[in-house]
C-alpha atoms as a PDB file:
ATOM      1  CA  UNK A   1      10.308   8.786  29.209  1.00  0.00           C
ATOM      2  CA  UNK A   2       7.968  11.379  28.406  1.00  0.00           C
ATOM      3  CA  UNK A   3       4.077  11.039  27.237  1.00  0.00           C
ATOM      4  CA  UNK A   4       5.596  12.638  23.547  1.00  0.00           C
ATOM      5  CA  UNK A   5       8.041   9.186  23.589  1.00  0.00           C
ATOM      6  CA  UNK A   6       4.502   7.373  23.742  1.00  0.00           C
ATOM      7  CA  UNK A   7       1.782   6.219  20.432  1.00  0.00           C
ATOM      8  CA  UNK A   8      -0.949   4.512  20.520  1.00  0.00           C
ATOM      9  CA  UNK A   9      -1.122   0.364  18.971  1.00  0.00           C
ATOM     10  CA  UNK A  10      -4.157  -0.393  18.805  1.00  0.00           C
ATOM     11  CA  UNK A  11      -5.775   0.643  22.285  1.00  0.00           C
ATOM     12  CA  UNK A  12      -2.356  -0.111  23.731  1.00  0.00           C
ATOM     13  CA  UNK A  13       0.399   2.750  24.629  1.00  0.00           C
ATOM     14  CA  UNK A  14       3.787   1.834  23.707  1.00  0.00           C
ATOM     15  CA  UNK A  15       6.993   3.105  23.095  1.00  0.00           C
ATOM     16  CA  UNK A  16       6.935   5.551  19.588  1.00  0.00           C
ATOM     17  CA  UNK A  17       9.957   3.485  18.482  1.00  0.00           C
ATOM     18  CA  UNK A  18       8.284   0.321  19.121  1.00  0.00           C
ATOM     19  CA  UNK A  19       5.355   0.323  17.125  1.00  0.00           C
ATOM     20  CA  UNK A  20       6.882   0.342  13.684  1.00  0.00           C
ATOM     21  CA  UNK A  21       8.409  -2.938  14.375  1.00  0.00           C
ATOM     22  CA  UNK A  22       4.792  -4.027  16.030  1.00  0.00           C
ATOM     23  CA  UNK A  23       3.414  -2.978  13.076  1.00  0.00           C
ATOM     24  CA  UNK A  24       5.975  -5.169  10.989  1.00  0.00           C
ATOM     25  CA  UNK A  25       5.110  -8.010  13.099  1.00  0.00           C
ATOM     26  CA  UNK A  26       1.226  -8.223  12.067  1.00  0.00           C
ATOM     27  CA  UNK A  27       1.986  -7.773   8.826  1.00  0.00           C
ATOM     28  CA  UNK A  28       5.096 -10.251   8.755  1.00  0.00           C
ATOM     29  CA  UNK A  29       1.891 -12.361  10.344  1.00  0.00           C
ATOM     30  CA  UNK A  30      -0.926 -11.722   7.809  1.00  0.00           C
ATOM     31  CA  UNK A  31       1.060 -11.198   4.427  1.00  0.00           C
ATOM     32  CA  UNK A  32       0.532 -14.656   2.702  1.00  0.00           C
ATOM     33  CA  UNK A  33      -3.911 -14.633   3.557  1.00  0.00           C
ATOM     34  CA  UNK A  34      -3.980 -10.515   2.861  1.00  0.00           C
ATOM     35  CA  UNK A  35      -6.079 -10.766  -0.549  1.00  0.00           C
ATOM     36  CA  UNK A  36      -8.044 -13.711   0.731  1.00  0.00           C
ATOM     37  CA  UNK A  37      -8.871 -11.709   4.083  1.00  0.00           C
ATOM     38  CA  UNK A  38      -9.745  -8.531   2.641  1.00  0.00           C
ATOM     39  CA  UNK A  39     -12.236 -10.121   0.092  1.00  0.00           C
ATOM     40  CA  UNK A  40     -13.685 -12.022   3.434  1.00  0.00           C
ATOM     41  CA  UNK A  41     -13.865  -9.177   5.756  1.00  0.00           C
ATOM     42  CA  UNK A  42     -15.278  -6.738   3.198  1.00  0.00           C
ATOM     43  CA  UNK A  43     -17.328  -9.256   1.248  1.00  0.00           C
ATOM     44  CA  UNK A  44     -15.473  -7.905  -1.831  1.00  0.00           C
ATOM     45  CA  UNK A  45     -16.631  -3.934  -1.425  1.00  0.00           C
ATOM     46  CA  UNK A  46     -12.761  -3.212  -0.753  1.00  0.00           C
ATOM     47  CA  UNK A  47     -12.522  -3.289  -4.883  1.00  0.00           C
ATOM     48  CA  UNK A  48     -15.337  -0.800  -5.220  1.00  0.00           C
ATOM     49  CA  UNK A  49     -13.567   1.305  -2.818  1.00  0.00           C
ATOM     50  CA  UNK A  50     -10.176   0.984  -4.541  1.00  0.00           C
ATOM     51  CA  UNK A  51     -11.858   1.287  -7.698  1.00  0.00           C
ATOM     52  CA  UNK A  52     -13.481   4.576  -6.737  1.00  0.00           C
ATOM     53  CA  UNK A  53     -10.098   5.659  -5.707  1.00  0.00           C
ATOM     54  CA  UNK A  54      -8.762   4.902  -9.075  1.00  0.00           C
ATOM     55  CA  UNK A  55     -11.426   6.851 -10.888  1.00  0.00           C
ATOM     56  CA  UNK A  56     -10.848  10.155  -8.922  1.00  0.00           C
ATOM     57  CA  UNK A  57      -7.019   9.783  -9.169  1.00  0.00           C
ATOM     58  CA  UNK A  58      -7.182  11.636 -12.825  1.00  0.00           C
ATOM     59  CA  UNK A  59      -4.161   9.509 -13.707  1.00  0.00           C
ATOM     60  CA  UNK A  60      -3.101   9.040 -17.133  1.00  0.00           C
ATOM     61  CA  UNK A  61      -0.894   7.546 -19.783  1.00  0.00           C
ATOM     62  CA  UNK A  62       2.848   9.010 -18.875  1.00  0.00           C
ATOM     63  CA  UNK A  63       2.064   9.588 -15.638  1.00  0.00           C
ATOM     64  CA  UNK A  64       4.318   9.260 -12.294  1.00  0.00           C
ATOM     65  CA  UNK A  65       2.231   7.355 -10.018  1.00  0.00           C
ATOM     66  CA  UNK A  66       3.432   6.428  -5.824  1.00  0.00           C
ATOM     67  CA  UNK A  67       1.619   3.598  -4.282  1.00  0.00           C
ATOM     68  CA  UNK A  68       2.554   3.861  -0.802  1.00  0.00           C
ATOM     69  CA  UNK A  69       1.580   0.770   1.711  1.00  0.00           C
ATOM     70  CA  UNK A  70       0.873  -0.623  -2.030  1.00  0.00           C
ATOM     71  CA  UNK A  71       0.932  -4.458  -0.669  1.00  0.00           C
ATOM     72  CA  UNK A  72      -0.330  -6.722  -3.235  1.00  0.00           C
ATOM     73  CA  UNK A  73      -0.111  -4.243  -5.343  1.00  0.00           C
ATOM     74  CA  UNK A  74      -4.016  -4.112  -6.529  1.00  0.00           C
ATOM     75  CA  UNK A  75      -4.071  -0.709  -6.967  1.00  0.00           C
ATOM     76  CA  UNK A  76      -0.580  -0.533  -8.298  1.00  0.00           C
ATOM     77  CA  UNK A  77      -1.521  -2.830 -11.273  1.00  0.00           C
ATOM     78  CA  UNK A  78      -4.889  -0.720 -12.616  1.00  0.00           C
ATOM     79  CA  UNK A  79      -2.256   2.525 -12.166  1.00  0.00           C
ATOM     80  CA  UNK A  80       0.376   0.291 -14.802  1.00  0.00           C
ATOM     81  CA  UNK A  81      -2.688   0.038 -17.015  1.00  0.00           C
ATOM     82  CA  UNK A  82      -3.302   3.764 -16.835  1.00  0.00           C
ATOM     83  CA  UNK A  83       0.385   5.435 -16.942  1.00  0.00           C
ATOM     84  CA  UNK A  84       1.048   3.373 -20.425  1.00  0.00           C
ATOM     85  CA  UNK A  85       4.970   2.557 -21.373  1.00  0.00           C
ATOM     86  CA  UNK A  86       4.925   6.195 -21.302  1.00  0.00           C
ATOM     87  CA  UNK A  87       4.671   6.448 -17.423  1.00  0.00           C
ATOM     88  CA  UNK A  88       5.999   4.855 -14.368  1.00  0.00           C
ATOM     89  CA  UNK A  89       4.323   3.481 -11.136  1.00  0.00           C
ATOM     90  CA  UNK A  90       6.369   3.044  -7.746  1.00  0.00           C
ATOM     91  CA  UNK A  91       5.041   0.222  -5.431  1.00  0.00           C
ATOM     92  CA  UNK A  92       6.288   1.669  -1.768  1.00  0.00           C
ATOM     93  CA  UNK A  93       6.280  -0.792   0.772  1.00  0.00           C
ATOM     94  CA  UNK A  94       7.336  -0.796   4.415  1.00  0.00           C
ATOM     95  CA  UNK A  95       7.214  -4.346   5.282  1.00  0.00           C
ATOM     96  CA  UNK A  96       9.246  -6.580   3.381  1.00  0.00           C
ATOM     97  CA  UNK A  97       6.737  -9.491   3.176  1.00  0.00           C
ATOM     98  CA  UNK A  98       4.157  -7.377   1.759  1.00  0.00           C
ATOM     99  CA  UNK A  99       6.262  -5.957  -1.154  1.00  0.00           C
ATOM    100  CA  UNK A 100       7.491  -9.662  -1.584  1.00  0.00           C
ATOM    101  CA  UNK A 101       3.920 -10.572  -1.947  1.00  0.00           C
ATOM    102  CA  UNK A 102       2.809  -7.943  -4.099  1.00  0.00           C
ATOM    103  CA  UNK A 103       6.157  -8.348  -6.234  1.00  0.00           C
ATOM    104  CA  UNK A 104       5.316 -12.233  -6.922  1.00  0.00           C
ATOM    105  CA  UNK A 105       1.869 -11.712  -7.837  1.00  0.00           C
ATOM    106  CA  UNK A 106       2.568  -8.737 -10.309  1.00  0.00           C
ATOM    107  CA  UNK A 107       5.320 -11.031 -11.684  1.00  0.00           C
ATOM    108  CA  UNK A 108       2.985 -13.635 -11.998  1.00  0.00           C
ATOM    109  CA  UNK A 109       0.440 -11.500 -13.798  1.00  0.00           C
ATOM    110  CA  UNK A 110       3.156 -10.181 -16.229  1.00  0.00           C
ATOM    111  CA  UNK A 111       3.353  -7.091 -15.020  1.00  0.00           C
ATOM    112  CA  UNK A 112       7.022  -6.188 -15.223  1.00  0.00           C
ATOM    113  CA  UNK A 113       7.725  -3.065 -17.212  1.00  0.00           C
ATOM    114  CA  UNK A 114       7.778   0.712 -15.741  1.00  0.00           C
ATOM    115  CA  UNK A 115       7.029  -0.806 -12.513  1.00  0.00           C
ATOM    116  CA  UNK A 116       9.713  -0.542  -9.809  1.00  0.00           C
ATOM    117  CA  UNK A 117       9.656  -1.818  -5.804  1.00  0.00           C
ATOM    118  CA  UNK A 118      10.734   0.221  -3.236  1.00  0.00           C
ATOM    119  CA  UNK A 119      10.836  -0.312   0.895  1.00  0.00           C
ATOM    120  CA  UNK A 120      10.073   2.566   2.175  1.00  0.00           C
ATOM    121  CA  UNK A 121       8.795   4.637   4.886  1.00  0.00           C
ATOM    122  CA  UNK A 122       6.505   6.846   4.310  1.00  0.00           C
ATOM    123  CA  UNK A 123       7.876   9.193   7.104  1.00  0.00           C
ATOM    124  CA  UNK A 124      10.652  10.134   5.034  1.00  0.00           C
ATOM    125  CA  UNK A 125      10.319   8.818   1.219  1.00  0.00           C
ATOM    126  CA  UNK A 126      13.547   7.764  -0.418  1.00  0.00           C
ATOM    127  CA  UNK A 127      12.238  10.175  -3.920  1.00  0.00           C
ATOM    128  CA  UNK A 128      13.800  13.665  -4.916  1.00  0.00           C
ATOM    129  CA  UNK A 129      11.058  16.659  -4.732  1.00  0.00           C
ATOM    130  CA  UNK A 130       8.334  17.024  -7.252  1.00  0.00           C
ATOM    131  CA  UNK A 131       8.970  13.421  -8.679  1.00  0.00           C
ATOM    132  CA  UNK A 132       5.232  12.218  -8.862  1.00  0.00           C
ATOM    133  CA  UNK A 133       2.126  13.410 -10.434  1.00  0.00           C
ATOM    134  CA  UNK A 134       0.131  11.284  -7.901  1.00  0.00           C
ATOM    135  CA  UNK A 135       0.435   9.735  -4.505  1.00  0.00           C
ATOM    136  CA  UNK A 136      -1.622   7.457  -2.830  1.00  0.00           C
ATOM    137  CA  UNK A 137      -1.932   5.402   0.344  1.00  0.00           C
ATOM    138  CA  UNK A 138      -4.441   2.863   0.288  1.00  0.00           C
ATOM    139  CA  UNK A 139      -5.589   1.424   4.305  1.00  0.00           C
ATOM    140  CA  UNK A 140      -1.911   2.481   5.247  1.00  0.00           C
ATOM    141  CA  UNK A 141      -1.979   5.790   6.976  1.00  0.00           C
ATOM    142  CA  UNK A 142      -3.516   4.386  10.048  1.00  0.00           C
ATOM    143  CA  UNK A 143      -0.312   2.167  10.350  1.00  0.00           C
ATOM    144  CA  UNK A 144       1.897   4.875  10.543  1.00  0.00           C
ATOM    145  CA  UNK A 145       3.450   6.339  13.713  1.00  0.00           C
ATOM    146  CA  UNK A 146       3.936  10.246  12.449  1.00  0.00           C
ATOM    147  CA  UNK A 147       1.097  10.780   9.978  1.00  0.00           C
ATOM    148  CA  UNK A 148       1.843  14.221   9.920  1.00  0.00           C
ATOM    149  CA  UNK A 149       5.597  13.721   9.260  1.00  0.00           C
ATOM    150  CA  UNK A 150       4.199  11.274   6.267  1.00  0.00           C
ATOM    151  CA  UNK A 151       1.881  13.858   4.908  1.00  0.00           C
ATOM    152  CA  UNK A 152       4.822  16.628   4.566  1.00  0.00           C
ATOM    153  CA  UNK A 153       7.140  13.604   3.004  1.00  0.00           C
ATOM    154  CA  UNK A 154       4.015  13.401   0.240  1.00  0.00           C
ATOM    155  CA  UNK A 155       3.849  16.930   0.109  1.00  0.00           C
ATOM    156  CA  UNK A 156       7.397  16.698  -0.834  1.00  0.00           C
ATOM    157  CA  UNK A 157       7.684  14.035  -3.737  1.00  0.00           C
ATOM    158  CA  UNK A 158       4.139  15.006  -5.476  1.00  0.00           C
ATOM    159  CA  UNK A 159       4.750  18.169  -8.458  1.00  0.00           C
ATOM    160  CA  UNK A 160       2.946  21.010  -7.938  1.00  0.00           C
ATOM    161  CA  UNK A 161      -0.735  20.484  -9.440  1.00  0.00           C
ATOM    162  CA  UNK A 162       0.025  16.594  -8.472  1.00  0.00           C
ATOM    163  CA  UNK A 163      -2.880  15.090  -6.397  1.00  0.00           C
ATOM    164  CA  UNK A 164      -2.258  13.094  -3.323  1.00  0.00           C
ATOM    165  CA  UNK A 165      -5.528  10.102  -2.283  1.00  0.00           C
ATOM    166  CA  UNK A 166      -5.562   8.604   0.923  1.00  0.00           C
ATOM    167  CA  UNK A 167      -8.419   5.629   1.216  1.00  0.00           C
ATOM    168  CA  UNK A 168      -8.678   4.762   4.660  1.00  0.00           C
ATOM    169  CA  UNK A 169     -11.805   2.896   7.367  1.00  0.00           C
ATOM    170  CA  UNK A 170     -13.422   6.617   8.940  1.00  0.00           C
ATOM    171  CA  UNK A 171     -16.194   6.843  11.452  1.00  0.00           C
ATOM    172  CA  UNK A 172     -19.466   6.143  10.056  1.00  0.00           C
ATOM    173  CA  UNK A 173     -22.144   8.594  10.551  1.00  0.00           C
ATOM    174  CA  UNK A 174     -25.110   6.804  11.849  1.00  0.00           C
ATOM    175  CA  UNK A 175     -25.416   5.743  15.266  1.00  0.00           C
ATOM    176  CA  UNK A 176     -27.164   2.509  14.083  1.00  0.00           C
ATOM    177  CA  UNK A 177     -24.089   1.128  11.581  1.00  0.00           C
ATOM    178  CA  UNK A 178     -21.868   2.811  13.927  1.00  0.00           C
ATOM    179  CA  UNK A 179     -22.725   0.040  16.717  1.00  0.00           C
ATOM    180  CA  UNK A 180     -23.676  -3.009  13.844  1.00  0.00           C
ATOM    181  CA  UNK A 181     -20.109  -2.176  12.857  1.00  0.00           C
ATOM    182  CA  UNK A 182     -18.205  -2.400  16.252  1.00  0.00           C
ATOM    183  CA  UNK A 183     -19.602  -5.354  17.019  1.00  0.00           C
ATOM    184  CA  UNK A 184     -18.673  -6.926  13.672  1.00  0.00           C
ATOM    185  CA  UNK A 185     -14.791  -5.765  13.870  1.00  0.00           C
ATOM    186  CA  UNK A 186     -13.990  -6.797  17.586  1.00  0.00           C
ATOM    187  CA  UNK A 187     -16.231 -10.132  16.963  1.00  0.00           C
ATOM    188  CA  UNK A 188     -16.491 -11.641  13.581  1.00  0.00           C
ATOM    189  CA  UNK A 189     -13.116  -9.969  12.092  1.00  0.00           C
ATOM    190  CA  UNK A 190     -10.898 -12.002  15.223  1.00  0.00           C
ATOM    191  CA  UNK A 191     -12.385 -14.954  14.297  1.00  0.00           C
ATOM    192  CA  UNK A 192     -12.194 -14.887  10.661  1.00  0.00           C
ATOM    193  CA  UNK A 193      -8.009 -14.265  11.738  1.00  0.00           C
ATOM    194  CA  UNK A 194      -7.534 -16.968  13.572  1.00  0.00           C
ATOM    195  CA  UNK A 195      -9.857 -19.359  11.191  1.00  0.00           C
ATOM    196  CA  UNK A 196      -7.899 -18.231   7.675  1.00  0.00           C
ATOM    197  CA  UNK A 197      -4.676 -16.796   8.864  1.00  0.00           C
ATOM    198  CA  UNK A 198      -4.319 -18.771  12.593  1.00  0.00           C
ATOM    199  CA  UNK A 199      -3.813 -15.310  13.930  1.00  0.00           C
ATOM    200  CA  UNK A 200      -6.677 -13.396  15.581  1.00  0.00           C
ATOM    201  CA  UNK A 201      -4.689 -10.907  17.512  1.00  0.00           C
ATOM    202  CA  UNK A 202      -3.516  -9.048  14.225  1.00  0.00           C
ATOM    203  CA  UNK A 203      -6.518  -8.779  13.286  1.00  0.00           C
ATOM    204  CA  UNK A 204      -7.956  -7.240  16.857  1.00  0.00           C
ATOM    205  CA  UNK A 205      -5.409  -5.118  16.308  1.00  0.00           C
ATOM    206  CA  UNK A 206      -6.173  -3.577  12.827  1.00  0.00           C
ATOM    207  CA  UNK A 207      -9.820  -3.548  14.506  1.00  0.00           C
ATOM    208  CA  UNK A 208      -8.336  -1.077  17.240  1.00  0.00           C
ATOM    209  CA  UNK A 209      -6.004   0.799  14.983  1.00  0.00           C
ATOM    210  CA  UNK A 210      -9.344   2.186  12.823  1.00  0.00           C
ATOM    211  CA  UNK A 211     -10.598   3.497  16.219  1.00  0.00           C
ATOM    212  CA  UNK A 212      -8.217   5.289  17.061  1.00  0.00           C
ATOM    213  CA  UNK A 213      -7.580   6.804  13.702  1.00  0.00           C
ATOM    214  CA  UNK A 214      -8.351  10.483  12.973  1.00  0.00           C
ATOM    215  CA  UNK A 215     -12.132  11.246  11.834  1.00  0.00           C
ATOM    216  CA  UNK A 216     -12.998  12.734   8.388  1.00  0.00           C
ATOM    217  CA  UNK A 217     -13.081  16.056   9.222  1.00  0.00           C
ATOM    218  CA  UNK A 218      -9.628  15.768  11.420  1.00  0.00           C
ATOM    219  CA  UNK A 219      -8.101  14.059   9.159  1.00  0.00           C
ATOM    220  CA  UNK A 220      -9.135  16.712   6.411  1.00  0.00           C
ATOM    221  CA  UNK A 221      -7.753  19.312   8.825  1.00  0.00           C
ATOM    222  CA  UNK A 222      -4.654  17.363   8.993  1.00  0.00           C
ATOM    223  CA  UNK A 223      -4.155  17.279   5.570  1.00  0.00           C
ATOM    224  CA  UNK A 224      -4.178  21.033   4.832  1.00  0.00           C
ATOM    225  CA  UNK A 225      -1.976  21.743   7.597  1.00  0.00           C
ATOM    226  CA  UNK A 226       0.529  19.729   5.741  1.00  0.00           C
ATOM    227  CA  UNK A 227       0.017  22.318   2.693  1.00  0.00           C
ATOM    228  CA  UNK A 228      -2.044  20.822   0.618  1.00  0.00           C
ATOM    229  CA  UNK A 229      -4.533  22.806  -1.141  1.00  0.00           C
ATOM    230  CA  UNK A 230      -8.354  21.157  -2.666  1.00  0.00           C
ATOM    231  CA  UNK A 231      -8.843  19.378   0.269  1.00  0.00           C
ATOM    232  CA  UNK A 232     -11.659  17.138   0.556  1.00  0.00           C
ATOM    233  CA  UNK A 233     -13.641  13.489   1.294  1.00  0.00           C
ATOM    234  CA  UNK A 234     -15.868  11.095  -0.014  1.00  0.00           C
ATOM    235  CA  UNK A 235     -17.680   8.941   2.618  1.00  0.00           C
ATOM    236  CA  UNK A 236     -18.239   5.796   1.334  1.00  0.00           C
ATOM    237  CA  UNK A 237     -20.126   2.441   2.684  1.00  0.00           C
ATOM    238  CA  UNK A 238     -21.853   5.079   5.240  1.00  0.00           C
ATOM    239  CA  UNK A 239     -18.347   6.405   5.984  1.00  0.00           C
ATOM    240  CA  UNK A 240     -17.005   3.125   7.531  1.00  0.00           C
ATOM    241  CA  UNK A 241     -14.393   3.937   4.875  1.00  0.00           C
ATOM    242  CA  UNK A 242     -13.270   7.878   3.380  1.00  0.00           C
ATOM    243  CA  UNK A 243     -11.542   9.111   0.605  1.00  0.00           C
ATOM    244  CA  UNK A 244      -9.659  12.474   1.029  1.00  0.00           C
ATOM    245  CA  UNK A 245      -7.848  14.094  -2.054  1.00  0.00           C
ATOM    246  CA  UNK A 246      -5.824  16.869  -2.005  1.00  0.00           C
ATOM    247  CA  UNK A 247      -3.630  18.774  -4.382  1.00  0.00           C
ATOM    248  CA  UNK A 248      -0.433  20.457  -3.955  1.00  0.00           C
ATOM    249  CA  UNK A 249       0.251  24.207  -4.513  1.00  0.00           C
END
């Protein structure tokens, strides 16, 4: 097997057609505490990051929204509000127990009109071309084995003028934070998983998988090669967590 056959899981190298189902596993794992945990490990500033997000999506009434790794569907539910019965919003979905879980609480909110659930991989979306006025991956790129594959698939579905968001944890920029923040991921975030969810290794994982993630500027870089044009970030929280945007030509 060559070192091409090979991906990263965390810090662990393991077979590239391995780690989706890896992946699946730890979310299979964390699916039913995922709002509770999020809210614990980011004492709540995950909704001031989505909600930033939100802002700088533009998105209207009668727009064609894409929530890809959509989960719970948080962000999926202020995007109903925004697209109006006019519009239409796509919750996207790898892992079945996440779209489950997202699906039951929209349900249970009442949100059931122009809103559709999809599995999907975002490697190779299941939409025709120039189907969606926005696309957005919220804390999901990180999971996925060919980002750049991924990028060109939302290259693909967006229109042109259409604006593609990807939230994601970055590298913070101070040495200081950097170091307060390391220690807080591979220490406290382990044991909050096993105390809430009776799973710390998930949760070492996710730790891991922000490491090795592309950087801002990388991941900026990344982004254009994939043809996007307007490419740029937002560092927020002291860049433990980025915004890019881009839109397509």
């Amino acid at each position: 097997m060559s070192k091409s056959d090979k991906t990263h899981f965390g810090y662990q190298q393991v077979d590239t057609e391995a780690k989706q189902g890896m992946v699946a596993d730890v979310f299979h794992s964390v699916a039913a505490r995922y709002d509770v945990m999020n809210d614990l490990m980011s004492a709540g500033i995950h909704r001031l990051w989505k909600r930033f997000a939100i802002e700088v999506s533009a998105v209207r009434a009668g727009h064609q929204v894409l929530d890809i790794a959509g989960g719970t569907g948080d962000l999926a539910e202020k995007f109903h509000e925004l697209v109006g019965p006019e519009g239409h919003v796509v919750l996207a979905d790898i892992n079945a127990s996440m779209l489950t879980m997202g699906r039951d609480r929209l349900t249970d909110a009442g949100v059931v009109d122009h809103l559709e659930y999809v599995q999907a991989d975002a490697e190779c979306l299941p939409f025709a071309d120039n189907s969606f006025d926005c696309v957005t991956i919220s804390f999901g790129l990180r999971n996925v084995t060919d980002q750049a594959r991924a990028l060109h698939s939302m290259l693909r579905v967006l229109r042109p003028g259409g604006k593609l968001l990807i939230l994601e944890f970055s590298q913070p920029k101070n040495a200081v934070l950097s170091k307060a923040y390391d220690a807080y991921s591979f220490s406290v975030l382990p044991a909050l998983g096993k105390l809430i969810t009776n799973d710390s290794s998930s949760y070492r994982y996710l730790a891991e998988s922000i490491r090795k993630h592309p950087d801002q500027e990388t991941l900026k870089d990344m982004i254009f090669d994939a043809g996007f044009e307007e490419v740029e970030y937002h560092n927020m929280t002291g860049g433990i967590v980025a915004l890019h945007t881009g839109v397509k030509p």
